[in-house]
N, C-alpha and C. Protein backbone atom coordinates (compact mmCIF):
# COMPACT_ATOMS: atom_id res chain seq x y z
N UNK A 1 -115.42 11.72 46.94
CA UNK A 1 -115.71 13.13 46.76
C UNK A 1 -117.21 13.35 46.93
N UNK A 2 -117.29 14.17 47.80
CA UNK A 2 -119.01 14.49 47.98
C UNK A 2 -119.20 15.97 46.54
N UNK A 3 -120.39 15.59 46.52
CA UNK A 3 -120.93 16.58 45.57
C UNK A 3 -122.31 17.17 45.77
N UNK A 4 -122.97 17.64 45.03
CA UNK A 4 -124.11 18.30 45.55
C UNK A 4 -124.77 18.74 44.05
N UNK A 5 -125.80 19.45 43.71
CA UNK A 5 -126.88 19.20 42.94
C UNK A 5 -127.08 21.20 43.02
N UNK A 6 -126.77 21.46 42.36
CA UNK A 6 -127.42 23.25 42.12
C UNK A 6 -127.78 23.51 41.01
N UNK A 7 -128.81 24.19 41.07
CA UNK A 7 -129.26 24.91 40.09
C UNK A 7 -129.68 26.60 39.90
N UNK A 8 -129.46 27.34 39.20
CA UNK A 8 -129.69 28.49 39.21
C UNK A 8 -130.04 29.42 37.50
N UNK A 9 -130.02 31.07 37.60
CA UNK A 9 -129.97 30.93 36.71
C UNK A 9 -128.82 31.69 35.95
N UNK A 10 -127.99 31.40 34.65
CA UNK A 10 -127.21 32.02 34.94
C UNK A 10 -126.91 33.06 33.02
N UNK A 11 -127.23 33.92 33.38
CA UNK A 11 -127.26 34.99 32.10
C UNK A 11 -128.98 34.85 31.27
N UNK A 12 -130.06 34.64 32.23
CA UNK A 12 -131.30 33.99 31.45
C UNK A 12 -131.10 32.63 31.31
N UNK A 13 -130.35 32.04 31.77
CA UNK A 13 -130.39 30.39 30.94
C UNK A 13 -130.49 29.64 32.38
N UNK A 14 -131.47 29.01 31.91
CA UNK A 14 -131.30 27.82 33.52
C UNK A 14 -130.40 26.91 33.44
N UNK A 15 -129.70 26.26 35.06
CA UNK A 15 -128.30 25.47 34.40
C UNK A 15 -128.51 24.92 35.77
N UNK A 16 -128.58 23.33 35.38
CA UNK A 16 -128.01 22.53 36.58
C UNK A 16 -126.77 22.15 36.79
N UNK A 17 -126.43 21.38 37.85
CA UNK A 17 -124.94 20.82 37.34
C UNK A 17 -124.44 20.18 38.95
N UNK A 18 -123.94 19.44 38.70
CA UNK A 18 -123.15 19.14 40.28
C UNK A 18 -122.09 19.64 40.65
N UNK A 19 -121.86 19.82 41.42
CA UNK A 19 -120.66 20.49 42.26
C UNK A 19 -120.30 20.30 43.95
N UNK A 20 -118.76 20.06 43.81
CA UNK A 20 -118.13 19.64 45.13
C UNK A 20 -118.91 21.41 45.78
N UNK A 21 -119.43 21.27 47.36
CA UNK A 21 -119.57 21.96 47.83
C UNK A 21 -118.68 23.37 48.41
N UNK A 22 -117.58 23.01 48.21
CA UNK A 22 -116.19 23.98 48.70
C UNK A 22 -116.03 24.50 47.23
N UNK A 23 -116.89 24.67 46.11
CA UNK A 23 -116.80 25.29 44.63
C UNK A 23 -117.28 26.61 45.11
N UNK A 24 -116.21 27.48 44.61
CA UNK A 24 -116.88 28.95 44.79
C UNK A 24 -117.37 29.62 43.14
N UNK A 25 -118.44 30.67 43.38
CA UNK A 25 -119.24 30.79 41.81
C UNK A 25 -118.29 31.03 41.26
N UNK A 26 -117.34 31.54 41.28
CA UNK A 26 -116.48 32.57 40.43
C UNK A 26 -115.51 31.21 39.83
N UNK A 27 -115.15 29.98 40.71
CA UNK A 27 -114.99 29.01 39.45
C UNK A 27 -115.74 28.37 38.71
N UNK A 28 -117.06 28.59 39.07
CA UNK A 28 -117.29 27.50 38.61
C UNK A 28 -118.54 28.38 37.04
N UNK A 29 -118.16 29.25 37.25
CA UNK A 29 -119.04 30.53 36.30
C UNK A 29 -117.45 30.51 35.09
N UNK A 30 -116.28 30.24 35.82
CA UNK A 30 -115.20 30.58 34.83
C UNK A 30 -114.92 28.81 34.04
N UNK A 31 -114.91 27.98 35.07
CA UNK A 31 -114.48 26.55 34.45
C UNK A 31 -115.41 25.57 34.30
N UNK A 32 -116.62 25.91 35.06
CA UNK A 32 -117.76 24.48 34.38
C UNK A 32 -118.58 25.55 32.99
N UNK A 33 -118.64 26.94 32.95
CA UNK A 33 -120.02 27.38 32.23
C UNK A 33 -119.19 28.19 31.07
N UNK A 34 -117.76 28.51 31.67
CA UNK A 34 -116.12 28.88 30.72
C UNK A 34 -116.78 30.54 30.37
N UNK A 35 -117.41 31.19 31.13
CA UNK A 35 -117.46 32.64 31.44
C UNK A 35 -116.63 33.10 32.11
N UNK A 36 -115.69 33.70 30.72
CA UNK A 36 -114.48 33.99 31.42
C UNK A 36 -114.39 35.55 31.78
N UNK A 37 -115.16 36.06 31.93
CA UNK A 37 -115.23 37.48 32.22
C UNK A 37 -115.00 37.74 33.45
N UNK A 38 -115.02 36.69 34.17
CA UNK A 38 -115.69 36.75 35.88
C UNK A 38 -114.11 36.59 35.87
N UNK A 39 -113.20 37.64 36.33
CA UNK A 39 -111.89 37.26 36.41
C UNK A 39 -111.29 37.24 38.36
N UNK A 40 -110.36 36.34 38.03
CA UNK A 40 -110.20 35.93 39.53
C UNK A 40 -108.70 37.23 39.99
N UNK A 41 -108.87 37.72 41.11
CA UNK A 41 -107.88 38.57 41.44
C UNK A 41 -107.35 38.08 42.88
N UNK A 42 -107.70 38.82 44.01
CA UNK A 42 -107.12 38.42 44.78
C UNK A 42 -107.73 37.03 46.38
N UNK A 43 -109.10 36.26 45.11
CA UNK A 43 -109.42 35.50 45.85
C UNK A 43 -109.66 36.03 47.44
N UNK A 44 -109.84 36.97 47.63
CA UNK A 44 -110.40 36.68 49.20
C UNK A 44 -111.52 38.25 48.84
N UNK A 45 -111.98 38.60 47.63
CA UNK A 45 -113.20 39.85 47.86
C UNK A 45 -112.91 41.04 48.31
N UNK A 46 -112.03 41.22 47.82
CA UNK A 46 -111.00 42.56 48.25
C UNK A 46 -111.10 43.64 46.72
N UNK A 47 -110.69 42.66 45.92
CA UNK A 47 -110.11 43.51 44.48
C UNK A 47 -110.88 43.71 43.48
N UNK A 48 -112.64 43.29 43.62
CA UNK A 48 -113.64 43.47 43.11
C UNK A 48 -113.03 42.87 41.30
N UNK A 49 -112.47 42.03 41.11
CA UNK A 49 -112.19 41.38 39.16
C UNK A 49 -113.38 40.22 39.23
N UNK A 50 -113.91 39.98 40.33
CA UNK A 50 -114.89 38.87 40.28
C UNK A 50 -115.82 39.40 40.21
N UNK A 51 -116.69 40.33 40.37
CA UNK A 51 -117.81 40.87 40.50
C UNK A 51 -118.85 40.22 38.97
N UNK A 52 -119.82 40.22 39.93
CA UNK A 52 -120.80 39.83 39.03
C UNK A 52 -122.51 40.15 39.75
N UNK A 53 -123.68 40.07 38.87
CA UNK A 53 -124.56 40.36 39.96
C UNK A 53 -125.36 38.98 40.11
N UNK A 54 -125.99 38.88 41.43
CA UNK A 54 -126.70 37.50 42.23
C UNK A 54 -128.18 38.62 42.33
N UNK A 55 -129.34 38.18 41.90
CA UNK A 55 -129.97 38.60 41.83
C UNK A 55 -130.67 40.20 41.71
N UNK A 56 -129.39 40.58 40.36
CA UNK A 56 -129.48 42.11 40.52
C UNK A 56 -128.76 42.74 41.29
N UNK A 57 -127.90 42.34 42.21
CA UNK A 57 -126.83 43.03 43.41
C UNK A 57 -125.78 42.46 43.28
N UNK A 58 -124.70 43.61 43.09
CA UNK A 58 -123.21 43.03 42.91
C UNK A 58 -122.73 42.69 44.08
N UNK A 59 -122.28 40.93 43.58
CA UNK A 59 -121.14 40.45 44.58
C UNK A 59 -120.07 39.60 44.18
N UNK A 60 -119.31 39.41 44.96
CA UNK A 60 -117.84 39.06 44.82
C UNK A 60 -117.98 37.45 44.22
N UNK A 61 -117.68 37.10 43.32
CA UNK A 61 -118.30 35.12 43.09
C UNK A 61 -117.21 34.66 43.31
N UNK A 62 -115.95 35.25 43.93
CA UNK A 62 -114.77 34.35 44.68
C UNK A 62 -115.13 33.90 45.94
N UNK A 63 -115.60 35.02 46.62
CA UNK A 63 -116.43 34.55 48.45
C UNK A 63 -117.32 34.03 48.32
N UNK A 64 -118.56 33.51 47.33
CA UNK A 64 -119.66 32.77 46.72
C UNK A 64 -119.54 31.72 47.17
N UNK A 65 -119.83 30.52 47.47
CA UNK A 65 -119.96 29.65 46.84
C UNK A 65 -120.77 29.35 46.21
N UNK A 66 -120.62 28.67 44.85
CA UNK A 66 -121.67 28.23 44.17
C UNK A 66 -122.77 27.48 44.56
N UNK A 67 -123.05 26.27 45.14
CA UNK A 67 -124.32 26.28 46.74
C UNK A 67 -125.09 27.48 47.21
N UNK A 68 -124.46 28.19 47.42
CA UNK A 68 -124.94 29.50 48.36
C UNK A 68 -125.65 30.27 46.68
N UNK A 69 -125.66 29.99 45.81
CA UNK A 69 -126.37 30.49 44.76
C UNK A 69 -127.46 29.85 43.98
N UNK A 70 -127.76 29.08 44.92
CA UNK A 70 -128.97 28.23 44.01
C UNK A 70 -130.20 28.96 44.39
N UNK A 71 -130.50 28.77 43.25
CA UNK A 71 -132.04 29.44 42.76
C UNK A 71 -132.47 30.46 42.38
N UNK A 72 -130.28 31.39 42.63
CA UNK A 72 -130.48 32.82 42.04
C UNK A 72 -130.23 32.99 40.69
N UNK A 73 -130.17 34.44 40.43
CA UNK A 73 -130.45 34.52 38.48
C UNK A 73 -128.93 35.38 39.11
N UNK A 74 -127.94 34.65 38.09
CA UNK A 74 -126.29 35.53 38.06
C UNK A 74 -126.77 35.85 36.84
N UNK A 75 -126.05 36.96 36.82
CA UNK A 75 -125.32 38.25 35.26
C UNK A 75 -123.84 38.47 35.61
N UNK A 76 -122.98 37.40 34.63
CA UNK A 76 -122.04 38.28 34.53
C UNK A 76 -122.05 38.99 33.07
N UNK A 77 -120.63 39.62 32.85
CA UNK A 77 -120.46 40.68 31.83
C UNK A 77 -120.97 40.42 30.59
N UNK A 78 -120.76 38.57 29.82
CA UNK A 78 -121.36 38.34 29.13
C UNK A 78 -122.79 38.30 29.05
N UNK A 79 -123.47 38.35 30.22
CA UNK A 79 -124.81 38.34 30.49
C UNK A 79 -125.85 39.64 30.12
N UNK A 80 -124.61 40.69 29.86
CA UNK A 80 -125.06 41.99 29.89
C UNK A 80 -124.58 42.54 28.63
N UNK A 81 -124.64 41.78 27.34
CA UNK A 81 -123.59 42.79 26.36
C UNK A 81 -125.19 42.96 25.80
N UNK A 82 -126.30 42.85 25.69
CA UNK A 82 -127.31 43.68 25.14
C UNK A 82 -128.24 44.75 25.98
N UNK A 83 -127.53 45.19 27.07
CA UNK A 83 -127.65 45.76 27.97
C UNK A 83 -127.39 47.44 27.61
N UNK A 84 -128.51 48.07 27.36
CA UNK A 84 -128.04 49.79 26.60
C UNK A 84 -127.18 50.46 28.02
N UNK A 85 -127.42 50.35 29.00
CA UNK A 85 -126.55 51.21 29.67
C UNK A 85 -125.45 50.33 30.07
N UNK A 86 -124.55 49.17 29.51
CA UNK A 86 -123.47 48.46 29.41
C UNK A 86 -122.79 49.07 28.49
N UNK A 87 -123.52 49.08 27.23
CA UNK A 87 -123.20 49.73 25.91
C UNK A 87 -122.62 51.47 25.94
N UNK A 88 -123.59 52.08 27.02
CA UNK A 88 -123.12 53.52 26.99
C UNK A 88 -121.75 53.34 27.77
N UNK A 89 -121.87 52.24 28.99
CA UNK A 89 -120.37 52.37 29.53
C UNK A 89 -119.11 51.73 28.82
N UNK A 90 -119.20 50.80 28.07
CA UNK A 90 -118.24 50.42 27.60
C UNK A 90 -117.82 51.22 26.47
N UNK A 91 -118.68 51.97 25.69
CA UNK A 91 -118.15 53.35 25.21
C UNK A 91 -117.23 53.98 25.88
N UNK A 92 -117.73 54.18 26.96
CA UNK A 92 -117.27 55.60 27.40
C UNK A 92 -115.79 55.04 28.38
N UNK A 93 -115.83 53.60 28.72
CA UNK A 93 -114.17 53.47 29.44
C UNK A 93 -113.38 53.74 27.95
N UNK A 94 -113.97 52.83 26.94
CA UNK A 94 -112.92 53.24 25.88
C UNK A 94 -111.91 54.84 25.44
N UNK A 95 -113.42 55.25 25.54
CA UNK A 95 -113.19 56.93 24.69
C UNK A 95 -112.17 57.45 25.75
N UNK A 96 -112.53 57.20 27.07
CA UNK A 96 -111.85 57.63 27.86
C UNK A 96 -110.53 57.12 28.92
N UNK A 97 -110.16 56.02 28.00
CA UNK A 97 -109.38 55.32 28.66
C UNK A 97 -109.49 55.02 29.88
N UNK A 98 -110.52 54.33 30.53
CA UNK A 98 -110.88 53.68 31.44
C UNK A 98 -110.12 52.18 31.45
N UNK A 99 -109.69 51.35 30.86
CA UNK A 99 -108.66 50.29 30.76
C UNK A 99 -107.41 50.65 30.15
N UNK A 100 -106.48 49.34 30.76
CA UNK A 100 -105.02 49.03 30.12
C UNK A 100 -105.44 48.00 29.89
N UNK A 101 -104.91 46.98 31.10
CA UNK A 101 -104.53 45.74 30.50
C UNK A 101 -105.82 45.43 30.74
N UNK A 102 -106.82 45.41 30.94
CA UNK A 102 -108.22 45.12 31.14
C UNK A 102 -108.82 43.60 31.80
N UNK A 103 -107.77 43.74 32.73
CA UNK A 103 -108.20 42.39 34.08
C UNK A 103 -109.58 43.21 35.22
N UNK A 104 -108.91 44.20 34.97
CA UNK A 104 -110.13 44.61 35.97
C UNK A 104 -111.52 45.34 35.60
N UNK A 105 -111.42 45.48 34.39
CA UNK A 105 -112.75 46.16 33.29
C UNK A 105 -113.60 45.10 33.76
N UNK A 106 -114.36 44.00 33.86
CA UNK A 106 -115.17 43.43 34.09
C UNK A 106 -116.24 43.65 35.05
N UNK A 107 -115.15 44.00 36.13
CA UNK A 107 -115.71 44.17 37.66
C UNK A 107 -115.98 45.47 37.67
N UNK A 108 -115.25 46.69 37.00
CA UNK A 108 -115.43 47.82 36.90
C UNK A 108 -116.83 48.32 36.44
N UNK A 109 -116.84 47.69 35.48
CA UNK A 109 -118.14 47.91 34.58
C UNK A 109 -119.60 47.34 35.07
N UNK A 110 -119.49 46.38 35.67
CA UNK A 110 -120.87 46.14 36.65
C UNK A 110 -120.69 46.58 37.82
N UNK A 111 -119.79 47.29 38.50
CA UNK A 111 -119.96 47.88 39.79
C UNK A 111 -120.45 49.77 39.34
N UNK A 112 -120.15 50.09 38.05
CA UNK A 112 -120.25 51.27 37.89
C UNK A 112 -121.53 51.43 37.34
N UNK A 113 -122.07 50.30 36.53
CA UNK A 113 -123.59 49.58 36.01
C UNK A 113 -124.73 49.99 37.10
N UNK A 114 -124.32 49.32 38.04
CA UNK A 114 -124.61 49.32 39.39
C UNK A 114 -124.92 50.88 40.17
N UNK A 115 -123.61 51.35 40.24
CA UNK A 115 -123.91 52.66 40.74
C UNK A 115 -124.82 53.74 39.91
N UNK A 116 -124.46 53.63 38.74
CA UNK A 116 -125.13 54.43 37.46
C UNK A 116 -126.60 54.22 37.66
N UNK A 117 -127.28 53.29 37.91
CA UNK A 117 -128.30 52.78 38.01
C UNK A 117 -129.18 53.29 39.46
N UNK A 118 -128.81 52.90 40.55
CA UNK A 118 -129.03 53.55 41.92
C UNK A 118 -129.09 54.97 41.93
N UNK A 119 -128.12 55.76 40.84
CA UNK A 119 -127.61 57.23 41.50
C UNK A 119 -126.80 57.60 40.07
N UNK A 120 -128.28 57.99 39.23
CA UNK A 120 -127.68 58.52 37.80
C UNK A 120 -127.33 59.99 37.94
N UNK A 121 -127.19 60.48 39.35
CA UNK A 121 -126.88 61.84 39.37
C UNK A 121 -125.53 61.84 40.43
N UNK A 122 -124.86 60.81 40.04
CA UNK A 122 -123.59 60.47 41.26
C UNK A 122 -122.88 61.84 40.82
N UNK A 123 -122.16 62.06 41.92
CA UNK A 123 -120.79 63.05 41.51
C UNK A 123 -119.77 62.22 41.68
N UNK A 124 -118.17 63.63 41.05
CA UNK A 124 -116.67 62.71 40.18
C UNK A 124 -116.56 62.06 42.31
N UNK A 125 -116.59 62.54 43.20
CA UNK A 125 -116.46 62.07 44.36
C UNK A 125 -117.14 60.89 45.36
N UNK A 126 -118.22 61.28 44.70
CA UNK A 126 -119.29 60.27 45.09
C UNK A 126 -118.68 58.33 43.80
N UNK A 127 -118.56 59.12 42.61
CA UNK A 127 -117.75 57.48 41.78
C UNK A 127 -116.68 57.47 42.84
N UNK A 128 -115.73 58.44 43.18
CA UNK A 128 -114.54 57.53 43.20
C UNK A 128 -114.65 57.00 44.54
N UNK A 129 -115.42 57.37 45.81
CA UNK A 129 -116.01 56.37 46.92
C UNK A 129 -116.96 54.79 46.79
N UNK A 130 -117.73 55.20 45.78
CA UNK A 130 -118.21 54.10 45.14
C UNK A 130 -117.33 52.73 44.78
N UNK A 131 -116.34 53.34 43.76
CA UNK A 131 -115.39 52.46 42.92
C UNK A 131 -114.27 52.23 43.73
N UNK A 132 -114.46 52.46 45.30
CA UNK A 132 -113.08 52.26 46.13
C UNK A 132 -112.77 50.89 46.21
N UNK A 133 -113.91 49.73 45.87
CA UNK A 133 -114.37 48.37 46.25
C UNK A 133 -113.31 47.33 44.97
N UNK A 134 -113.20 48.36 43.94
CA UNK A 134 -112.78 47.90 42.63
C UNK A 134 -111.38 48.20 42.45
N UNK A 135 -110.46 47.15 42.28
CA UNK A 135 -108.91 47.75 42.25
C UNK A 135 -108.26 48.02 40.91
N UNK A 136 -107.66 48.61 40.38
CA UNK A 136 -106.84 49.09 39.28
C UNK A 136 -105.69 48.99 39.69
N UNK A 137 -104.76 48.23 38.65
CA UNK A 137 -102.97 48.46 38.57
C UNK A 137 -102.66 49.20 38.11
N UNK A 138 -103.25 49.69 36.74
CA UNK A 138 -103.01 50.00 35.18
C UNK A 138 -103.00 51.41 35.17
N UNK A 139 -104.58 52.34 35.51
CA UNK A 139 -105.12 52.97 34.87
C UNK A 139 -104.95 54.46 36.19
N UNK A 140 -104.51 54.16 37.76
CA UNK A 140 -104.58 55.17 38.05
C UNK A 140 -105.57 56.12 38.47
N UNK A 141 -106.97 55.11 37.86
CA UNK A 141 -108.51 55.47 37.94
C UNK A 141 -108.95 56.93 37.41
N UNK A 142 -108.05 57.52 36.88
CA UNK A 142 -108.36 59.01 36.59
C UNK A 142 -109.64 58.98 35.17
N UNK A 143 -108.91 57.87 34.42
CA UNK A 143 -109.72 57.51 32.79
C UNK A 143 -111.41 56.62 33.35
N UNK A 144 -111.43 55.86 34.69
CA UNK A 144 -112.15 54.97 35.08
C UNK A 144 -113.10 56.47 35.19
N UNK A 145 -112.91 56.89 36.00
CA UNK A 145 -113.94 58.10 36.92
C UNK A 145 -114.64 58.93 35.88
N UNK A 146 -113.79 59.04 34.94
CA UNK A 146 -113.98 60.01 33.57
C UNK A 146 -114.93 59.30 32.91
N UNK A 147 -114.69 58.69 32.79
CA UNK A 147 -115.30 57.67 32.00
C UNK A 147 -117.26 56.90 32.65
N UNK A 148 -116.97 57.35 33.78
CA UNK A 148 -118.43 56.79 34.67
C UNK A 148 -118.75 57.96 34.67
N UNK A 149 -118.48 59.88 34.31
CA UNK A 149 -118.85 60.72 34.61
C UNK A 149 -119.21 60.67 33.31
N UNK A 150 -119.17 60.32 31.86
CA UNK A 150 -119.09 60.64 30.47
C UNK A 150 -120.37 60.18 30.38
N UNK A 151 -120.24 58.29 30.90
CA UNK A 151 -121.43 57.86 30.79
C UNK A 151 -123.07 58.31 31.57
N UNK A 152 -122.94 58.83 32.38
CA UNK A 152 -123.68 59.43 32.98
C UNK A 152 -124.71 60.62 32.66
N UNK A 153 -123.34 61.62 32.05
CA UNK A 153 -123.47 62.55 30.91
C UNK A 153 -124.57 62.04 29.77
N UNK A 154 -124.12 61.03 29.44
CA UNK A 154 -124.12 60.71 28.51
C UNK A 154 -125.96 60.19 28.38
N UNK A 155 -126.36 59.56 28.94
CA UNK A 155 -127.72 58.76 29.58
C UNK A 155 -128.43 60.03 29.73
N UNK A 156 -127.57 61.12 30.79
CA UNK A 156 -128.68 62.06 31.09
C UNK A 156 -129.07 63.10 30.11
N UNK A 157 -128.46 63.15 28.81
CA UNK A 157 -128.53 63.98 27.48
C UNK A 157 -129.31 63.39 26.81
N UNK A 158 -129.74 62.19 26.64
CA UNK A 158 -130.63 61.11 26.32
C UNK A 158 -132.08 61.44 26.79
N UNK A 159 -132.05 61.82 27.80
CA UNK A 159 -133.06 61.27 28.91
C UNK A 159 -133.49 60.06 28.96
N UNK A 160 -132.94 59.26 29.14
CA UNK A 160 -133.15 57.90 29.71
C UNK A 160 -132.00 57.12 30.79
N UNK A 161 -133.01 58.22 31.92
CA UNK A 161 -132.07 57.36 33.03
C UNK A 161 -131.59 56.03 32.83
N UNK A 162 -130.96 55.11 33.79
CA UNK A 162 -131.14 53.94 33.61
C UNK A 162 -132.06 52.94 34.36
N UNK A 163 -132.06 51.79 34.02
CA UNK A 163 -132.69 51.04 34.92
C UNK A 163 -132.21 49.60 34.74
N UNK A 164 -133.34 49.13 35.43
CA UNK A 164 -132.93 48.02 35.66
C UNK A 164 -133.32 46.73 34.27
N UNK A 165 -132.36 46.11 33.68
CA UNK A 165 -132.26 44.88 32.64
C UNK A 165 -133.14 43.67 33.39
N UNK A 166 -134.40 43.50 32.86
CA UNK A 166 -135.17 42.30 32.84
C UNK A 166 -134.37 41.09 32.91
């Protein structure tokens, strides 16, 4: 078995580790580092449950390979629970029923992190083009959209846009 030598960083924490080269992040973020947030869906970067961010930009860590991530700083979901505009969104899927069975809340929530951040003045049309990347079984997306419009609301009643987590 060939292996290989990566390092990156992953939630603030530096982490080496070896890995067969055909390891994609999204296992190896779920079974060597057991961040299980990073949930696996339809393996080919379609259904956005893997999402996570590689240096601040959301991408898919099923099409990853873990190789192809050395030297970057990953955030997944656990990476972000002291994160105030995580906090306003995970409010607001709740209040607004933005999850069911919550396989796909993970990916939801840093792709909407994401948009919230770029474009704290998105409209309900502008999310639901945004969130086309992100799949739902459950929810129908009506509670998802509501819920990224609440938070939004919500930040901009504040005044504190968002930004970007150090």
């Amino acid at each position: 078995m060939i292996t290989t030598q990566v390092a990156m960083t992953v939630n603030g924490e530096k982490i080496a580790a070896t890995v067969e080269p055909r390891t994609h992040l999204a296992d190896f973020l779920r079974d060597t580092l057991r961040l299980t947030a990073v949930h696996l869906g339809c393996e080919h970067g379609v259904c956005g449950a893997c999402t996570v961010l590689i240096d601040g930009a959301p991408a898919r860590a099923c099409i990853t390979l873990a190789v192809a991530a050395e030297g970057a700083a990953i955030r997944t979901l656990e990476g972000l629970q002291d994160d105030p505009l995580m906090a306003v969104l995970q409010s607001a899927f709740h209040d607004n029923h933005g999850l069911q069975c919550g396989f796909c809340t993970p990916g939801m929530l840093i792709a909407a992190r994401d948009l919230l951040q770029r474009r704290p003045d998105v409209s309900a049309p502008e999310v639901r083009a945004a969130m086309a990347g992100n799949l739902c079984r459950c929810t129908g997306y009506q509670g998802i959209v509501r819920a990224i419009m609440a938070a939004r609301d919500e930040l901009a009643a504040r005044g504190n846009p968002p930004g970007p987590v150090a």
